[in-house]
Protein backbone atom coordinates (compact mmCIF):
# COMPACT_ATOMS: atom_id res chain seq x y z
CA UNK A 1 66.06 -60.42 -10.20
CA UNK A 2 68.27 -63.35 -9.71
CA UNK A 3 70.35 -62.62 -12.80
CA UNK A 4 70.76 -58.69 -11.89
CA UNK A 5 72.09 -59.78 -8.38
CA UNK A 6 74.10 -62.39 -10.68
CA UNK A 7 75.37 -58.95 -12.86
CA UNK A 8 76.43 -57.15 -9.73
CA UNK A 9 78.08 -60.07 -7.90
CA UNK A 10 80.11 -60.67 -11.33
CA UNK A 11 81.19 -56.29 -11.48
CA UNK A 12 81.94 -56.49 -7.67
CA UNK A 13 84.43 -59.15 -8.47
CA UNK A 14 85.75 -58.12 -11.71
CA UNK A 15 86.19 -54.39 -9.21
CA UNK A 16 88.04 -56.11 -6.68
CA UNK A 17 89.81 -57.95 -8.85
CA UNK A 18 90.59 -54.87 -11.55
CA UNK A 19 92.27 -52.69 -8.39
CA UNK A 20 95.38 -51.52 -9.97
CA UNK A 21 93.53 -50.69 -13.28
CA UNK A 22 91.03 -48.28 -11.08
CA UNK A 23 93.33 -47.14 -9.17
CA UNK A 24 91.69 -44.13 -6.66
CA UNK A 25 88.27 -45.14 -8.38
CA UNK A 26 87.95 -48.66 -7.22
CA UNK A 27 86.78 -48.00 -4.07
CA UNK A 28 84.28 -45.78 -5.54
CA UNK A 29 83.62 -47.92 -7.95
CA UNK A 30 83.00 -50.69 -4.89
CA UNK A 31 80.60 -48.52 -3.07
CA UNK A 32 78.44 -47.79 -5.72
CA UNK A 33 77.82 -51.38 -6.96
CA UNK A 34 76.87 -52.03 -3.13
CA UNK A 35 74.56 -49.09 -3.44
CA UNK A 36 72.94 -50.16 -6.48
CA UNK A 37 72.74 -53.71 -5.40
CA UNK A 38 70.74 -52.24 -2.02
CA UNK A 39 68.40 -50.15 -4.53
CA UNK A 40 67.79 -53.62 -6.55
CA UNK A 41 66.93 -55.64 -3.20
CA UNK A 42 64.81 -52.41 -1.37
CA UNK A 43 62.81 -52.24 -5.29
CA UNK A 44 62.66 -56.20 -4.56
CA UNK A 45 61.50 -56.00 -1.52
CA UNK A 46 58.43 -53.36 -2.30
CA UNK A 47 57.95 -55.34 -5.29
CA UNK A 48 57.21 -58.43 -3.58
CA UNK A 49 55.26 -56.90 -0.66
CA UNK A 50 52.75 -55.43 -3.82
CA UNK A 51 52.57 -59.00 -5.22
CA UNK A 52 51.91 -61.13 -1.83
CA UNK A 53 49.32 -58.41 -0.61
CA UNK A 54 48.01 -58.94 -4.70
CA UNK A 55 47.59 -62.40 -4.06
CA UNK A 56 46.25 -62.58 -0.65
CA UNK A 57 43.36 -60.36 -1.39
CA UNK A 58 42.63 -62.61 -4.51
CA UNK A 59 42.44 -65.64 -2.46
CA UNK A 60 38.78 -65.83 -0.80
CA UNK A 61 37.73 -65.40 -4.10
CA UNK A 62 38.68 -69.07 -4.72
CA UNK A 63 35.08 -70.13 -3.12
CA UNK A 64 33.60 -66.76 -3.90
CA UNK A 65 33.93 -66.22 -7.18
CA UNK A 66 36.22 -69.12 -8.61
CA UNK A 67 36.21 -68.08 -12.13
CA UNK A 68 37.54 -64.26 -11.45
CA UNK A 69 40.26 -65.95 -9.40
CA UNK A 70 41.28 -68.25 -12.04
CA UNK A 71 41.12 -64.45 -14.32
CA UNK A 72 42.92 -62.91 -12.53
CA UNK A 73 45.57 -64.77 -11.29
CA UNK A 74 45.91 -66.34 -14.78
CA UNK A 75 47.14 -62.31 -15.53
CA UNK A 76 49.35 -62.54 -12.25
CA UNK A 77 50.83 -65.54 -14.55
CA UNK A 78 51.72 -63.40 -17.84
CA UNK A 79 54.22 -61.60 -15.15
CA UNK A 80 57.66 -63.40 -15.15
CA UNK A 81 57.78 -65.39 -11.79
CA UNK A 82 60.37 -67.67 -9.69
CA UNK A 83 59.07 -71.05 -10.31
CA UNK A 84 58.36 -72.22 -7.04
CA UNK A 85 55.70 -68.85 -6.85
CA UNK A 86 54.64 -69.60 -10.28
CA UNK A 87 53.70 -73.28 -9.04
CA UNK A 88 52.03 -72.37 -6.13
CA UNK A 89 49.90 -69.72 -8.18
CA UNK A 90 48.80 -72.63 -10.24
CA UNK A 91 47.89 -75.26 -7.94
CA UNK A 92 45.63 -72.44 -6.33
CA UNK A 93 44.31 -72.27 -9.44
CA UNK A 94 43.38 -75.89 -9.66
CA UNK A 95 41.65 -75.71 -6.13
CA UNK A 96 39.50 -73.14 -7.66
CA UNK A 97 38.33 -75.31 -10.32
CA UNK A 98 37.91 -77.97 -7.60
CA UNK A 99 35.77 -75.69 -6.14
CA UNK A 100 33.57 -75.34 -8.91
CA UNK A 101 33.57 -79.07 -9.14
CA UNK A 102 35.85 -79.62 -12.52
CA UNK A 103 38.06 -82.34 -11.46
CA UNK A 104 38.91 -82.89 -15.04
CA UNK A 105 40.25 -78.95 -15.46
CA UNK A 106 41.77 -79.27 -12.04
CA UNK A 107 43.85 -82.61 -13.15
CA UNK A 108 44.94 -80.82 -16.11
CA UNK A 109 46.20 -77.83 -14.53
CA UNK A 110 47.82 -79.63 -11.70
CA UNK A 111 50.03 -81.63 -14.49
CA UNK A 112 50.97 -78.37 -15.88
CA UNK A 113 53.29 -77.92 -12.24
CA UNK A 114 56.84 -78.44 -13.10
CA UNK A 115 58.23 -81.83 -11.07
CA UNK A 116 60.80 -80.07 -8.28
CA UNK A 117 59.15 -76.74 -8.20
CA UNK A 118 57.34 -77.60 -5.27
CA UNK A 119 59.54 -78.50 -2.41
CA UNK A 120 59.28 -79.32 1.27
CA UNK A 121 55.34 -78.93 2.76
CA UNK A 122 54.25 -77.64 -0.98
CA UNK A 123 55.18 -80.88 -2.76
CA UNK A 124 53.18 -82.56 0.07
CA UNK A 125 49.69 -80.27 -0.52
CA UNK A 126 50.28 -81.09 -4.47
CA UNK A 127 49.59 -84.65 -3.87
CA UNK A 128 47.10 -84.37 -1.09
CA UNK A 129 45.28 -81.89 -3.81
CA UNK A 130 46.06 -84.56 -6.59
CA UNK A 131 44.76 -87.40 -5.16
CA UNK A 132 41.37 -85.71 -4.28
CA UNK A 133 41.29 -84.80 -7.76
CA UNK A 134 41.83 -88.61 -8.75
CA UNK A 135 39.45 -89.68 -6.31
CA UNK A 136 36.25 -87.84 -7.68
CA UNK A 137 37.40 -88.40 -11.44
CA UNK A 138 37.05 -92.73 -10.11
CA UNK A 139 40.74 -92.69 -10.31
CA UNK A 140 40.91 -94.66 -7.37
CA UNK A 141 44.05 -96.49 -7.63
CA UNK A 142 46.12 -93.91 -8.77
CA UNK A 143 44.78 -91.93 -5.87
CA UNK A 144 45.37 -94.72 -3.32
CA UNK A 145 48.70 -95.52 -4.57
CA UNK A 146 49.80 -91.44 -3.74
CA UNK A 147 48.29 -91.48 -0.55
CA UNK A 148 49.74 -94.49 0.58
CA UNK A 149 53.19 -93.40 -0.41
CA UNK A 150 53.03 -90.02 1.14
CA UNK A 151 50.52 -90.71 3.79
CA UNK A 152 53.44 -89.79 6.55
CA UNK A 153 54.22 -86.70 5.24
CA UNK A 154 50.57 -85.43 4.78
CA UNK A 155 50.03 -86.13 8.35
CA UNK A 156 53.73 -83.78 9.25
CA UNK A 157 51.87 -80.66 7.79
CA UNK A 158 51.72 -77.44 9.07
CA UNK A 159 47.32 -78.01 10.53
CA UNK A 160 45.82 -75.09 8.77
CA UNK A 161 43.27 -73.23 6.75
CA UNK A 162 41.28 -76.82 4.46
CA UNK A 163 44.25 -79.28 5.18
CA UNK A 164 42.89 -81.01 8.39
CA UNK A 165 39.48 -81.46 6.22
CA UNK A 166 41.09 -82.74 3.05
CA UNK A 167 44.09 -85.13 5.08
CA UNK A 168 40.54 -86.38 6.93
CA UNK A 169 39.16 -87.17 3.43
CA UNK A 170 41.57 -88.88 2.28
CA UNK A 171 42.09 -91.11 4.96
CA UNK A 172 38.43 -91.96 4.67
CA UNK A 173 38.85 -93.14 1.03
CA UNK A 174 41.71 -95.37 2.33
CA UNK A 175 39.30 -96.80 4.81
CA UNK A 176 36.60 -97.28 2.25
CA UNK A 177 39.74 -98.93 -0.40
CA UNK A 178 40.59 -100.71 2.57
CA UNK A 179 37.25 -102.67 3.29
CA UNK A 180 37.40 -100.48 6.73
CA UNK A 181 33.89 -99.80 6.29
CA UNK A 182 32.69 -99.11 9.75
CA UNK A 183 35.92 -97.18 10.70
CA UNK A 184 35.43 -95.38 7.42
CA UNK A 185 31.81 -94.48 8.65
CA UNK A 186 33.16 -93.80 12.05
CA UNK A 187 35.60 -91.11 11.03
CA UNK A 188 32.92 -89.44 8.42
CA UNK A 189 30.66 -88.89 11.09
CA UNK A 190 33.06 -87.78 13.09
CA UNK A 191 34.42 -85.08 10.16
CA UNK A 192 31.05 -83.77 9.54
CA UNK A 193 30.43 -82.61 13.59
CA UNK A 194 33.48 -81.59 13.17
CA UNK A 195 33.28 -79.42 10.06
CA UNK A 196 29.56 -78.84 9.25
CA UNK A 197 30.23 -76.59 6.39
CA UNK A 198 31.94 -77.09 3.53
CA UNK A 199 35.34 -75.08 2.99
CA UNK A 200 37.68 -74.42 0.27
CA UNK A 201 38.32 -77.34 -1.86
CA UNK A 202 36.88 -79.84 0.27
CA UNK A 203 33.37 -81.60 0.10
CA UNK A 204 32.41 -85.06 1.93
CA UNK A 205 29.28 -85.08 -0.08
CA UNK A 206 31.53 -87.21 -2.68
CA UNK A 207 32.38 -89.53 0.42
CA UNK A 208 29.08 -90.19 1.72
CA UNK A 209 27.57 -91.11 -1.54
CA UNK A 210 30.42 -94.14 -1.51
CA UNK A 211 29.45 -95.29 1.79
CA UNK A 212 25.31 -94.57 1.41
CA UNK A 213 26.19 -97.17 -1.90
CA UNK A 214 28.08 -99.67 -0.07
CA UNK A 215 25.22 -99.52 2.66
CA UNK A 216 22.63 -100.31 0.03
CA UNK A 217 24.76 -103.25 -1.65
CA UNK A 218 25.01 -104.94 2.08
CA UNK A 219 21.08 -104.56 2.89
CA UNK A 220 20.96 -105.98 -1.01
CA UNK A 221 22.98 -109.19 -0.15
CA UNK A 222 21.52 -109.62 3.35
């Protein structure tokens, strides 16, 4: 799409430009590239309302039925896409192998995202999502070194749908890194009154393991 608009901009110009050559016709000729450039943009338009509703009914698949979301929006994929779309398509599909609890498949398709695709609030959730991944792989430097680093811009996100669950998490791990045992505890405790169930892409289970271990090693040494 970009390059037709690129097409008509460059034949609007070359119209204006070409006057004397056209003669009566140039105005013609001007209205109907501004015709056919509101055809491309209305054919746009429908076009992109078809894919977002496409994609929005795929989504509660992702803790339905994870592997006919990754299907299907693998075939959304084959389509050719603006890269920041194409990005965000693929870091959904990493969430749904989160959700089926393959960190490894998840890292692996989160390094297939382009650096610079993702900007603004995006690039945010694709290290929040990366350094969950890192965490339950045992990554847990790499992970604490991304969280520190962007820990002020995951807490300036938009709150909704599993980001208050999985900024939560993540600040627990830095607790737990941290030695902040109790206020690691604290806030877990907190998180699971909060959230009983678990949602897209986001389990504690992993958490409470860490501090149930740490618990036994204290009683050990006491």
């Amino acid at each position: 799409m970009k390059f037709f608009y690129l097409a008509v901009l460059f034949l609007l110009l070359f119209i204006m430009g070409a006057g004397r050559i056209f003669g009566e016709y140039a105005q013609i000729a001007f209205y109907f590239v501004i015709i056919l450039m509101g055809l491309g943009m209305a054919f746009y338009g429908y076009w992109f309302k078809k894919f977002v509703d496409k994609v929005n009914a795929l989504m509660p698949l992702i803790e339905t039925e994870p592997d006919t979301y990754i299907e299907e929006t693998k075939k959304l994929l084959e389509s050719k896409l603006p890269g920041n779309i194409r990005a965000m398509l693929i870091m959904n599909i990493a969430v749904a192998h989160m959700e089926k609890g393959d960190f490894k498949t998840a890292l692996q398709t989160l390094k297939e995202i382009q650096g610079g695709t993702l900007k603004k609030a995006n690039h945010a959730i694709y290290f929040l999502n990366l350094a969950y991944v890192q965490i339950h792989l045992g990554q847990h430097e790499q992970a604490l070194e991304i969280i520190k680093k962007y820990k002020k811009r995951f807490l300036s996100l938009p709150m909704g749908g599993n980001l208050p669950r999985l900024i939560t998490f993540v600040q627990v791990f830095e607790a737990m890194q941290d030695n902040k045992w109790e206020e690691a505890e604290e806030n877990l405790k907190t998180a699971k009154a909060d959230w009983p169930d678990k949602v897209t892409g986001v389990n504690f289970a992993y958490l409470e393991e860490q501090l149930a271990q740490h618990n036994a090693e204290t009683k050990g040494k006491a």
